[in-house]
PDB file of N, CA and C in Angstrom:
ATOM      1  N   UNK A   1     -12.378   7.338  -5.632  1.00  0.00           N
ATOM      2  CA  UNK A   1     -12.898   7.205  -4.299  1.00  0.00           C
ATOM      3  C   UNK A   1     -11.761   7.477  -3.311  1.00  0.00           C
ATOM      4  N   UNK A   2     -12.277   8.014  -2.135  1.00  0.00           N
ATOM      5  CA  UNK A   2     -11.351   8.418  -1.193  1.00  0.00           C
ATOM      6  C   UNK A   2     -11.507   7.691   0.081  1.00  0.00           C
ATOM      7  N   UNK A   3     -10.274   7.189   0.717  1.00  0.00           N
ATOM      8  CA  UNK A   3     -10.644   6.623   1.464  1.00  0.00           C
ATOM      9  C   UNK A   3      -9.552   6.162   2.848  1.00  0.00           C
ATOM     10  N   UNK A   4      -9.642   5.913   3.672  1.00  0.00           N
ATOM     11  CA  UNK A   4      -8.572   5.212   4.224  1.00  0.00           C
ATOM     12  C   UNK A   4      -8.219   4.182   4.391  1.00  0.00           C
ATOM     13  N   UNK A   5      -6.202   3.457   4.964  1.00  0.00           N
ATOM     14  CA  UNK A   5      -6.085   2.841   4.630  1.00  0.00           C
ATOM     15  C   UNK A   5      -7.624   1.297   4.873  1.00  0.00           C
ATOM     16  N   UNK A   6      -8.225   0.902   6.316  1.00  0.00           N
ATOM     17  CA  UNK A   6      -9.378   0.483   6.343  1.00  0.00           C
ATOM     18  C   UNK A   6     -10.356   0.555   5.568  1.00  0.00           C
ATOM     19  N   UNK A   7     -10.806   1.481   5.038  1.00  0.00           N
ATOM     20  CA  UNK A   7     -11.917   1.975   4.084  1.00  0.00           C
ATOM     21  C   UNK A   7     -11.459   1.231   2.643  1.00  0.00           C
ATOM     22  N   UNK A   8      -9.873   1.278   2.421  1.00  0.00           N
ATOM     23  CA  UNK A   8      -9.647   0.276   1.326  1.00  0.00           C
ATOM     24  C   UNK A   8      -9.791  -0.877   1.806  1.00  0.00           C
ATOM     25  N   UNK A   9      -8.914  -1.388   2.689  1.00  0.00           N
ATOM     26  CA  UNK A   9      -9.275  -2.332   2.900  1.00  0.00           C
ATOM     27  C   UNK A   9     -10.374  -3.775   2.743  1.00  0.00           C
ATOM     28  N   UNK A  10     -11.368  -2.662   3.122  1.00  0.00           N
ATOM     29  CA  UNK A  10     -13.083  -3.189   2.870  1.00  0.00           C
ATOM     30  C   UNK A  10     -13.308  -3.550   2.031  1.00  0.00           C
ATOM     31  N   UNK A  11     -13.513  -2.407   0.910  1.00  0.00           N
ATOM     32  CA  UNK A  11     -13.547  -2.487  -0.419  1.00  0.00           C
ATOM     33  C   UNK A  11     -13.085  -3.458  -1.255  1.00  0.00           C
ATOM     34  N   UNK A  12     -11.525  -3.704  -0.627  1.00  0.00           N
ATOM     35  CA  UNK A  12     -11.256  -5.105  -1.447  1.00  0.00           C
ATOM     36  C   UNK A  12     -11.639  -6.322  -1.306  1.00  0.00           C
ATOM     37  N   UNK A  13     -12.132  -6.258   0.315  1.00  0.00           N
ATOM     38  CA  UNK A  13     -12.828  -7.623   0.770  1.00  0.00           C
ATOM     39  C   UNK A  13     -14.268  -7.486   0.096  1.00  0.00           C
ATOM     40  N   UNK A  14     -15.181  -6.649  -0.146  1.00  0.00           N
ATOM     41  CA  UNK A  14     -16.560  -6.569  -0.704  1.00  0.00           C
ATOM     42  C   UNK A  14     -16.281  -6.848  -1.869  1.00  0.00           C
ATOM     43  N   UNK A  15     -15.395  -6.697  -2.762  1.00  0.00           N
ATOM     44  CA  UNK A  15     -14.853  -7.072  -4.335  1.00  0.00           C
ATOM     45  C   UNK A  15     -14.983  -8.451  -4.263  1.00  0.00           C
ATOM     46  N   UNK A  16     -14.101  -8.684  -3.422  1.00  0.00           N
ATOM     47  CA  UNK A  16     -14.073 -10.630  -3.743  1.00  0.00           C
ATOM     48  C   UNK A  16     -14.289 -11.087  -1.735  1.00  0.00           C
ATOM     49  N   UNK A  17     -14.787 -12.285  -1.632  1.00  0.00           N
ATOM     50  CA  UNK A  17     -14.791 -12.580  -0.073  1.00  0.00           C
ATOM     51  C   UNK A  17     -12.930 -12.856   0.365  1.00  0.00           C
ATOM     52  N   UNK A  18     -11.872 -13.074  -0.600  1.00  0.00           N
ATOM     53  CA  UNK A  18     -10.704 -13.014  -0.088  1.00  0.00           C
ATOM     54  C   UNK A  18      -9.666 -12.125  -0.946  1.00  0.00           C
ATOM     55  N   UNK A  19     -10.885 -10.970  -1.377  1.00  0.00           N
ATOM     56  CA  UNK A  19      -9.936  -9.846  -1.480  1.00  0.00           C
ATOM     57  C   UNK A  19      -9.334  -9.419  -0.320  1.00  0.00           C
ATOM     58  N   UNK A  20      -8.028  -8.248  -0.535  1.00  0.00           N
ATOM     59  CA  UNK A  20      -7.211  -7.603  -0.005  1.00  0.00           C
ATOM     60  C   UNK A  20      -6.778  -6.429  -0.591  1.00  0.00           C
ATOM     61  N   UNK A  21      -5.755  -5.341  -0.366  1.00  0.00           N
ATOM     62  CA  UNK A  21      -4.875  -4.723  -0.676  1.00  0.00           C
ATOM     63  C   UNK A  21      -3.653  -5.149  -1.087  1.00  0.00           C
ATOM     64  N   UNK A  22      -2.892  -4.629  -2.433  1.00  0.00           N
ATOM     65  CA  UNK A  22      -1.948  -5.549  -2.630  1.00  0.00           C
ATOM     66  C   UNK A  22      -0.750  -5.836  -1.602  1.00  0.00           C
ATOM     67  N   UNK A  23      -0.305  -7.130  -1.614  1.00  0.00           N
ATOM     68  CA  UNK A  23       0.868  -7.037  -1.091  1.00  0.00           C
ATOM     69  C   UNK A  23       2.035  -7.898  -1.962  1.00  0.00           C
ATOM     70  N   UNK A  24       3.386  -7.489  -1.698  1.00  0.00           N
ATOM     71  CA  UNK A  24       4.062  -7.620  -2.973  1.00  0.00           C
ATOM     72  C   UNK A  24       5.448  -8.530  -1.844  1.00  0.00           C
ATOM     73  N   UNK A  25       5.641 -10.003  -3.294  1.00  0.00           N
ATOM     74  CA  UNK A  25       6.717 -10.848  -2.216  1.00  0.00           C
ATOM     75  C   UNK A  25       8.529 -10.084  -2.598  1.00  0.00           C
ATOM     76  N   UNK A  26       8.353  -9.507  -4.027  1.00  0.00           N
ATOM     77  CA  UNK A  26       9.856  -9.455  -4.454  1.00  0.00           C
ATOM     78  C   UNK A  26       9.325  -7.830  -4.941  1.00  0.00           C
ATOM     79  N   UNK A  27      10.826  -7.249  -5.300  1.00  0.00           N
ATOM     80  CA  UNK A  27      11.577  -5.988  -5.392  1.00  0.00           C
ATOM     81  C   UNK A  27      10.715  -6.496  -6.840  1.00  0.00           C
ATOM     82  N   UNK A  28      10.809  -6.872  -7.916  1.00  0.00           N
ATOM     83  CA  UNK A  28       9.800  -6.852  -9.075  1.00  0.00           C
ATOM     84  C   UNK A  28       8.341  -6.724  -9.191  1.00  0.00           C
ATOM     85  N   UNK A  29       8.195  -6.937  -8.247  1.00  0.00           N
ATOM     86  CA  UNK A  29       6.382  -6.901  -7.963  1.00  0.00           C
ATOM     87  C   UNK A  29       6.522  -5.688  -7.363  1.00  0.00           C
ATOM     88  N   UNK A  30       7.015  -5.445  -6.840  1.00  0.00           N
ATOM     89  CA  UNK A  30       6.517  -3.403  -6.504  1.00  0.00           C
ATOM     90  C   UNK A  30       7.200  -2.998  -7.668  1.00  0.00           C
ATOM     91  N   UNK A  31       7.869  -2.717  -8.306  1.00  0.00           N
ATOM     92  CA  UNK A  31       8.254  -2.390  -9.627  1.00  0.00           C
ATOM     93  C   UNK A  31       7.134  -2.127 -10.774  1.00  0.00           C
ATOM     94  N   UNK A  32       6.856  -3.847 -10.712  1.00  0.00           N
ATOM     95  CA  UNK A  32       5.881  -3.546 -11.822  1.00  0.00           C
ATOM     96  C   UNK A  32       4.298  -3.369 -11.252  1.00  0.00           C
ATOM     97  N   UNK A  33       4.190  -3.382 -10.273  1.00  0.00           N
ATOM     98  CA  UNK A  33       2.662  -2.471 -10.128  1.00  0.00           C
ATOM     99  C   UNK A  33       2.899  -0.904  -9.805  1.00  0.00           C
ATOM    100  N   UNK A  34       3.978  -0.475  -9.506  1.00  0.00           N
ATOM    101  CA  UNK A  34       4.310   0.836  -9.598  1.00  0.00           C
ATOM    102  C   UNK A  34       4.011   1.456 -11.086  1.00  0.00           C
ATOM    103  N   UNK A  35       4.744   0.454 -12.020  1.00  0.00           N
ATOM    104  CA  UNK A  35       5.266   0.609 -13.169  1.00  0.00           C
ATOM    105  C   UNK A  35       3.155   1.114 -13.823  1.00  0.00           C
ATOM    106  N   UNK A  36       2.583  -0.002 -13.596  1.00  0.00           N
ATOM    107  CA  UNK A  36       1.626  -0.028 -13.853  1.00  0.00           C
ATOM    108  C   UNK A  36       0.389   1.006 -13.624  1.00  0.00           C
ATOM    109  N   UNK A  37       0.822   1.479 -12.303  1.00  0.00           N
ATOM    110  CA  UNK A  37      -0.292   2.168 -11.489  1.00  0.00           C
ATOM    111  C   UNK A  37       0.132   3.805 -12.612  1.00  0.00           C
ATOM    112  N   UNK A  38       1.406   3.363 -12.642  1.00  0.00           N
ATOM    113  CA  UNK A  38       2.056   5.361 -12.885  1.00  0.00           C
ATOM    114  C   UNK A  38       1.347   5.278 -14.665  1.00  0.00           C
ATOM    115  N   UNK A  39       1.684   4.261 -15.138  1.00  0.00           N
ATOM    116  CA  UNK A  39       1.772   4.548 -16.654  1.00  0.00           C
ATOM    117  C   UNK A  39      -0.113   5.012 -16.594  1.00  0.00           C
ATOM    118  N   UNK A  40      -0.687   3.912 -16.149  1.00  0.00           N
ATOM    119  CA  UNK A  40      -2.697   4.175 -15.767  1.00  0.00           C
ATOM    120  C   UNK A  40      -2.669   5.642 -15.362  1.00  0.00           C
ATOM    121  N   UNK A  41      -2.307   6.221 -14.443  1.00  0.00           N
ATOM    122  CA  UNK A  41      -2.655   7.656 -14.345  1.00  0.00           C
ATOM    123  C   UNK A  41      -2.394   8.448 -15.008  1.00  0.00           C
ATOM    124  N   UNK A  42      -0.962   8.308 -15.745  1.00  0.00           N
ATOM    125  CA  UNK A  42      -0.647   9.866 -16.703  1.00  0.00           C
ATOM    126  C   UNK A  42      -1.297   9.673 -17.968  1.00  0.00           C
ATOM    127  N   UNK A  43      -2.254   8.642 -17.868  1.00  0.00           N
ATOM    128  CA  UNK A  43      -3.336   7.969 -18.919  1.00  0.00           C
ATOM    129  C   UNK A  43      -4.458   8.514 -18.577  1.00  0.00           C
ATOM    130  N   UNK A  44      -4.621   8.396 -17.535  1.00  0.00           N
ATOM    131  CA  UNK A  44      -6.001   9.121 -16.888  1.00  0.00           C
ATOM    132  C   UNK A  44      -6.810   8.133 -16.499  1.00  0.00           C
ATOM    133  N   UNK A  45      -6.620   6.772 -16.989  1.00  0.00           N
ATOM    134  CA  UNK A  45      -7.116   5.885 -16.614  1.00  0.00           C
ATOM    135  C   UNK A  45      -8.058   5.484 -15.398  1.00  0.00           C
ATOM    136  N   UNK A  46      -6.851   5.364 -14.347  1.00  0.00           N
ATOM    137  CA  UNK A  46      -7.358   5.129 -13.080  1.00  0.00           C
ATOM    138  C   UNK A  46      -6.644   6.325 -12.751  1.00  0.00           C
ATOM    139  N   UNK A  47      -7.133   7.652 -12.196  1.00  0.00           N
ATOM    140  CA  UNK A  47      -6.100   8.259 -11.480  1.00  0.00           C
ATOM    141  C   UNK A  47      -6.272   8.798 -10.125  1.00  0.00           C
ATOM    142  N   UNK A  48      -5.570   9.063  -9.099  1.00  0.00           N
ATOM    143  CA  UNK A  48      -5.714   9.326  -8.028  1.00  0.00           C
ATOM    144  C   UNK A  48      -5.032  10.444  -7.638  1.00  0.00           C
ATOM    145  N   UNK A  49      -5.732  11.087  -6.602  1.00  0.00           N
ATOM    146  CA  UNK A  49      -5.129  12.102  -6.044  1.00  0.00           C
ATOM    147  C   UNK A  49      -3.992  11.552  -4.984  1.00  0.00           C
ATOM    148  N   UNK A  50      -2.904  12.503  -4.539  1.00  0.00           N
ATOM    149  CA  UNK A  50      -1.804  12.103  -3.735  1.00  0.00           C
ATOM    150  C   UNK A  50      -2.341  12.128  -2.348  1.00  0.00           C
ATOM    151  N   UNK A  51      -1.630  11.113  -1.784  1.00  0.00           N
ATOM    152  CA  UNK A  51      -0.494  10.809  -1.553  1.00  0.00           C
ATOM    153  C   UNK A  51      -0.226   9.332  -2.658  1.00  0.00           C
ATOM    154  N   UNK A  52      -1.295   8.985  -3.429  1.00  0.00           N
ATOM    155  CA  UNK A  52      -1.470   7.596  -4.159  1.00  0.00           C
ATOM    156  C   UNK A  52      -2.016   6.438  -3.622  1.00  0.00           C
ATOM    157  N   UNK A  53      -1.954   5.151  -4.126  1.00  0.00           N
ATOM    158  CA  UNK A  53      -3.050   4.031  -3.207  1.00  0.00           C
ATOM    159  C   UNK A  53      -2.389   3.223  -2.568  1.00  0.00           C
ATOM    160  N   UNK A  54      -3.333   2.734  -1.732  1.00  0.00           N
ATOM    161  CA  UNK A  54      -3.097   2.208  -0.182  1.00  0.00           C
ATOM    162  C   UNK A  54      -2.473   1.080  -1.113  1.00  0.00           C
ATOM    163  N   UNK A  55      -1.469   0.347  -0.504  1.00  0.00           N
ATOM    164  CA  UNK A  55      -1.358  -1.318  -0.181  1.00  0.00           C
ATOM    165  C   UNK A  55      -1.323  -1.610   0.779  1.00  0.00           C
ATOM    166  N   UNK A  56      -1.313  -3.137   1.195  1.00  0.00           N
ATOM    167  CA  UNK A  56      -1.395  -3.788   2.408  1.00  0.00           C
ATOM    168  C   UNK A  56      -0.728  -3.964   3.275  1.00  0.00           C
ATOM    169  N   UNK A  57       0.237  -3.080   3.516  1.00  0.00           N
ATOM    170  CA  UNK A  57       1.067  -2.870   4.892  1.00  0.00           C
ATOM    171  C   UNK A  57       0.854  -1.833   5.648  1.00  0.00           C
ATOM    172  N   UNK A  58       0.877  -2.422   6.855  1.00  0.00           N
ATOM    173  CA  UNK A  58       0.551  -1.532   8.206  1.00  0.00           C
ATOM    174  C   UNK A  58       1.472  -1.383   9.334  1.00  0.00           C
ATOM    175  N   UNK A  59       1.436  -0.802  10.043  1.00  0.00           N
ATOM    176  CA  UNK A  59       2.328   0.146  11.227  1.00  0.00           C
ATOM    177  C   UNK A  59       2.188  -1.263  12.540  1.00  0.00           C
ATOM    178  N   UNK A  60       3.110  -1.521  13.006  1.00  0.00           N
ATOM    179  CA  UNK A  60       2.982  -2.578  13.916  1.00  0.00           C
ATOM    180  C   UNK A  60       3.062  -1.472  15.365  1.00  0.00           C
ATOM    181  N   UNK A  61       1.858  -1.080  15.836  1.00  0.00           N
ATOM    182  CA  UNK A  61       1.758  -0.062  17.193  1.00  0.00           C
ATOM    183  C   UNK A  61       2.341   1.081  16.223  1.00  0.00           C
ATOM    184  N   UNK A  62       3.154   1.964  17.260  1.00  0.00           N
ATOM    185  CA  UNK A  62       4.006   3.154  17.142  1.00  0.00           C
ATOM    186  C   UNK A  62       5.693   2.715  16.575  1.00  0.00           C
ATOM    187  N   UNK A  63       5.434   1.738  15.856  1.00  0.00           N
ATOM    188  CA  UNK A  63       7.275   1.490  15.890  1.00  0.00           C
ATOM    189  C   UNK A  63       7.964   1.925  15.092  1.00  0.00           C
ATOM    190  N   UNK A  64       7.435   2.676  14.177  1.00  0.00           N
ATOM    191  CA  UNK A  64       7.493   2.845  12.698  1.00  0.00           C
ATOM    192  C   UNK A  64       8.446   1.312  11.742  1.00  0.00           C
ATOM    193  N   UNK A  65       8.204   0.319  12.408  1.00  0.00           N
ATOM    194  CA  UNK A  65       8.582  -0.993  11.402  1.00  0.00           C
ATOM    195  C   UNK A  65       6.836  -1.600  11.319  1.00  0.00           C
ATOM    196  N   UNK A  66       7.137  -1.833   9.637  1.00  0.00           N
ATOM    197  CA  UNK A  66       5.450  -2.385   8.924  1.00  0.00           C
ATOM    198  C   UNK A  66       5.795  -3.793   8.982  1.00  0.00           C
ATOM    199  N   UNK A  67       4.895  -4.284   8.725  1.00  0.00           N
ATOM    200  CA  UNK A  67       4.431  -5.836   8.528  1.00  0.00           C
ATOM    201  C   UNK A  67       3.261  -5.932   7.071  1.00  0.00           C
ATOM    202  N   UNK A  68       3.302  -6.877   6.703  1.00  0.00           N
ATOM    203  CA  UNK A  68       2.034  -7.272   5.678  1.00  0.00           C
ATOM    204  C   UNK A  68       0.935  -7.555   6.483  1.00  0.00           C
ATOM    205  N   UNK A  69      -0.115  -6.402   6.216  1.00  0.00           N
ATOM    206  CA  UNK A  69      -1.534  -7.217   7.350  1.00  0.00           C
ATOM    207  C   UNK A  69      -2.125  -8.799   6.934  1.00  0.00           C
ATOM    208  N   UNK A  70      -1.981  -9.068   6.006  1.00  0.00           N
ATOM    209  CA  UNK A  70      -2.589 -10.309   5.955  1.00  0.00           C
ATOM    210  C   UNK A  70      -2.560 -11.565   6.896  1.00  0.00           C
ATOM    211  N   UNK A  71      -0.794 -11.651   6.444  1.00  0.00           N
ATOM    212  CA  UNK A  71       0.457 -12.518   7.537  1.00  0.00           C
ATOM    213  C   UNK A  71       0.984 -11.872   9.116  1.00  0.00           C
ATOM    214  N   UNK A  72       1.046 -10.819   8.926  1.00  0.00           N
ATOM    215  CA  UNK A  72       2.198  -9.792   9.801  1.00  0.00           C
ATOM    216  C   UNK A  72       3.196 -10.965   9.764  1.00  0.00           C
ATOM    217  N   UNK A  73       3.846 -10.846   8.495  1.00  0.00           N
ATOM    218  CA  UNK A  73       4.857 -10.698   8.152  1.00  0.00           C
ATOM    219  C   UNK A  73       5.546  -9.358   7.471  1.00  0.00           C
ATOM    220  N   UNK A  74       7.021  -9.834   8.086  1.00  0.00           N
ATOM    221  CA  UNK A  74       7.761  -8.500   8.163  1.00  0.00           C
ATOM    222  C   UNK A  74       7.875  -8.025   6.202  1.00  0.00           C
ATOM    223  N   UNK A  75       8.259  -6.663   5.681  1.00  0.00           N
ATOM    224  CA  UNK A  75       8.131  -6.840   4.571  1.00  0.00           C
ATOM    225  C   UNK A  75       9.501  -6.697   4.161  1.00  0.00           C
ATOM    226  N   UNK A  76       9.922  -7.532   3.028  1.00  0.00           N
ATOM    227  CA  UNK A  76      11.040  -7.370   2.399  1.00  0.00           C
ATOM    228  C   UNK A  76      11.658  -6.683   1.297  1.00  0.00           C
ATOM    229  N   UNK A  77      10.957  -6.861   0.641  1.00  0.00           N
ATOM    230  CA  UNK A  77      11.219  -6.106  -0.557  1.00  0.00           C
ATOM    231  C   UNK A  77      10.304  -4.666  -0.665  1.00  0.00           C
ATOM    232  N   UNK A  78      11.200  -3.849  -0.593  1.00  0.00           N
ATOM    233  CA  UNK A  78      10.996  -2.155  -0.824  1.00  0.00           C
ATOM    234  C   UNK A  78      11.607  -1.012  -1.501  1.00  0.00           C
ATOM    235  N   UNK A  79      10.938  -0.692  -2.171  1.00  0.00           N
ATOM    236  CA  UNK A  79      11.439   0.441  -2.447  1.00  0.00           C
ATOM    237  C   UNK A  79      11.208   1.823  -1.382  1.00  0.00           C
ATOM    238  N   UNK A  80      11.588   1.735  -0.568  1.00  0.00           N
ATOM    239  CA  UNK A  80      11.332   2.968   0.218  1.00  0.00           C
ATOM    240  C   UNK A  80      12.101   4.340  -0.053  1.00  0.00           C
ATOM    241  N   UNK A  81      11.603   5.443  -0.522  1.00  0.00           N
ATOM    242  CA  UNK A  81      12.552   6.439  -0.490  1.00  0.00           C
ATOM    243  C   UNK A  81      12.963   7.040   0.631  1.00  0.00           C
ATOM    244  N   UNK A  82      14.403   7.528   0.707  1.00  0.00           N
ATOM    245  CA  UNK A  82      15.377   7.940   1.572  1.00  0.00           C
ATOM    246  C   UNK A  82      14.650   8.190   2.797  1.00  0.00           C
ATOM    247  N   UNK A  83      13.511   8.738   3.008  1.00  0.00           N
ATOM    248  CA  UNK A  83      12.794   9.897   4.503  1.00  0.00           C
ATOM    249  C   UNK A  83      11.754   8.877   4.584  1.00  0.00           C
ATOM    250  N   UNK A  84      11.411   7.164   3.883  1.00  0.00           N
ATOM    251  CA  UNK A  84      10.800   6.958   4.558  1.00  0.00           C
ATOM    252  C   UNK A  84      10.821   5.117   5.011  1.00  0.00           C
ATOM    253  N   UNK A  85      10.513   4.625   5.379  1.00  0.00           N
ATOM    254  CA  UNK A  85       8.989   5.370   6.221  1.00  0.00           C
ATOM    255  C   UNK A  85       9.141   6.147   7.623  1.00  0.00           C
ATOM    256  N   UNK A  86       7.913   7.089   7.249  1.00  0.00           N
ATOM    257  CA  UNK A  86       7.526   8.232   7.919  1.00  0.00           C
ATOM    258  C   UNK A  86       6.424   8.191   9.048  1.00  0.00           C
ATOM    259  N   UNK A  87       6.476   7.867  10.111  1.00  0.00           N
ATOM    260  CA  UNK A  87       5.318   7.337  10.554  1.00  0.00           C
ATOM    261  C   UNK A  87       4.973   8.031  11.828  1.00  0.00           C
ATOM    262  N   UNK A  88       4.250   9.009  11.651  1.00  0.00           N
ATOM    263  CA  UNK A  88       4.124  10.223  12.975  1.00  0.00           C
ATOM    264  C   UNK A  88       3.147   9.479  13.908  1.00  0.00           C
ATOM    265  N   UNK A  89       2.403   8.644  13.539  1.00  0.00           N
ATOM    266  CA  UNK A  89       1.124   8.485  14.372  1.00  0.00           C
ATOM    267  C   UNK A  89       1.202   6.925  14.332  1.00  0.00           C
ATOM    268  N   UNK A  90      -0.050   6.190  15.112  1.00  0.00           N
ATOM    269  CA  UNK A  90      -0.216   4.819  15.791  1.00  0.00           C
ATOM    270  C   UNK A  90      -0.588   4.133  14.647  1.00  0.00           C
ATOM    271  N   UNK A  91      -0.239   3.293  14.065  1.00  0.00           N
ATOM    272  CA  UNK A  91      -0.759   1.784  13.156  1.00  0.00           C
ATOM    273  C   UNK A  91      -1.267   2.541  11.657  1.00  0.00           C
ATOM    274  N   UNK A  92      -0.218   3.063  11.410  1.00  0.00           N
ATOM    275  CA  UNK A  92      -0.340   4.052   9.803  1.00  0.00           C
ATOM    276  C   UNK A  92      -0.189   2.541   9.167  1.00  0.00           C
ATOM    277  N   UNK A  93      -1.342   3.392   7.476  1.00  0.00           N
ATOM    278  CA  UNK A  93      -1.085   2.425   6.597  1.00  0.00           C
ATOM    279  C   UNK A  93       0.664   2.868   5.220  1.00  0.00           C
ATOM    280  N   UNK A  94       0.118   2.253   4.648  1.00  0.00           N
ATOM    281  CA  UNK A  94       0.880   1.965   3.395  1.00  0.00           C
ATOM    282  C   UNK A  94       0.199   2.943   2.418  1.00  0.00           C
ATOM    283  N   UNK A  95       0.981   3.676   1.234  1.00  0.00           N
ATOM    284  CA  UNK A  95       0.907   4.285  -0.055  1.00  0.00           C
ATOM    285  C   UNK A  95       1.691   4.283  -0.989  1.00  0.00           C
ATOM    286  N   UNK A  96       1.894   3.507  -2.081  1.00  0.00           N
ATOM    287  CA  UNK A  96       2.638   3.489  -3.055  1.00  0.00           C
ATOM    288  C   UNK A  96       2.281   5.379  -3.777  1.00  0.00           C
ATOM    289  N   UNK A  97       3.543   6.093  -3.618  1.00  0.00           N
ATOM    290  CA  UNK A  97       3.646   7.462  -3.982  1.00  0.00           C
ATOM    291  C   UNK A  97       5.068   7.778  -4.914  1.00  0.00           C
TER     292      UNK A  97
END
C-alpha cells in the first residue's frame, strides 16, 4: 500500500485505537527494526517500494529539525545519513531508507 506520511498514520490508528507509526527511544531500536524491515524485504516478505516506510517523526513547520509526533519530543537517537535530513518542503514526514 501506498501512502503518505498521514495516510500511514491512520492506518496505524485503525489497526489498534492507540496505534501509531513507529517511534524509536535508543540508537538499538532503529538498528534493529532497520535490521528487521531490510532482512523482510530481500525476503519479499513485506516489501516496499522506495523511498521505504514512514515512521513517526515529523517536520516541526519549515525548520528542517523533527520531533516524535506522538510527544513532540525532540528525537535522539539517529541514524541519519550524511545529506540528511533533507527537508525541502513544510511539516515532511519520516522514512526509514
Amino acid at each position: 500500500m501506498e501512502t503518505d506520511w498521514l495516510g500511514a498514520q491512520r492506518v496505524c490508528s485503525w489497526l489498534h485505537p492507540n496505534g501509531r507509526l513507529a517511534e524509536f527511544e535508543t540508537f538499538e531500536e532503529v538498528v534493529a527494526a532497520t535490521v528487521f524491515l531490510v532482512i523482510d524485504n530481500q525476503n519479499g516478505v513485506y516489501p516496499w517500494a522506495a523511498p521505504g516506510p514512514w515512521i513517526g517523526a515529523i517536520e516541526l513547520g519549515d525548520s528542517n529539525e523533527f520531533v516524535w509526533a506522538s510527544s513532540n519530543s525532540p528525537i535522539e537517537a539517529t541514524n541519519w545519513s550524511p545529506s540528511r535530513p533533507n527537508s525541502p518542503t513544510f511539516g515532511d514526514g519520516v522514512v526509514l531508507d
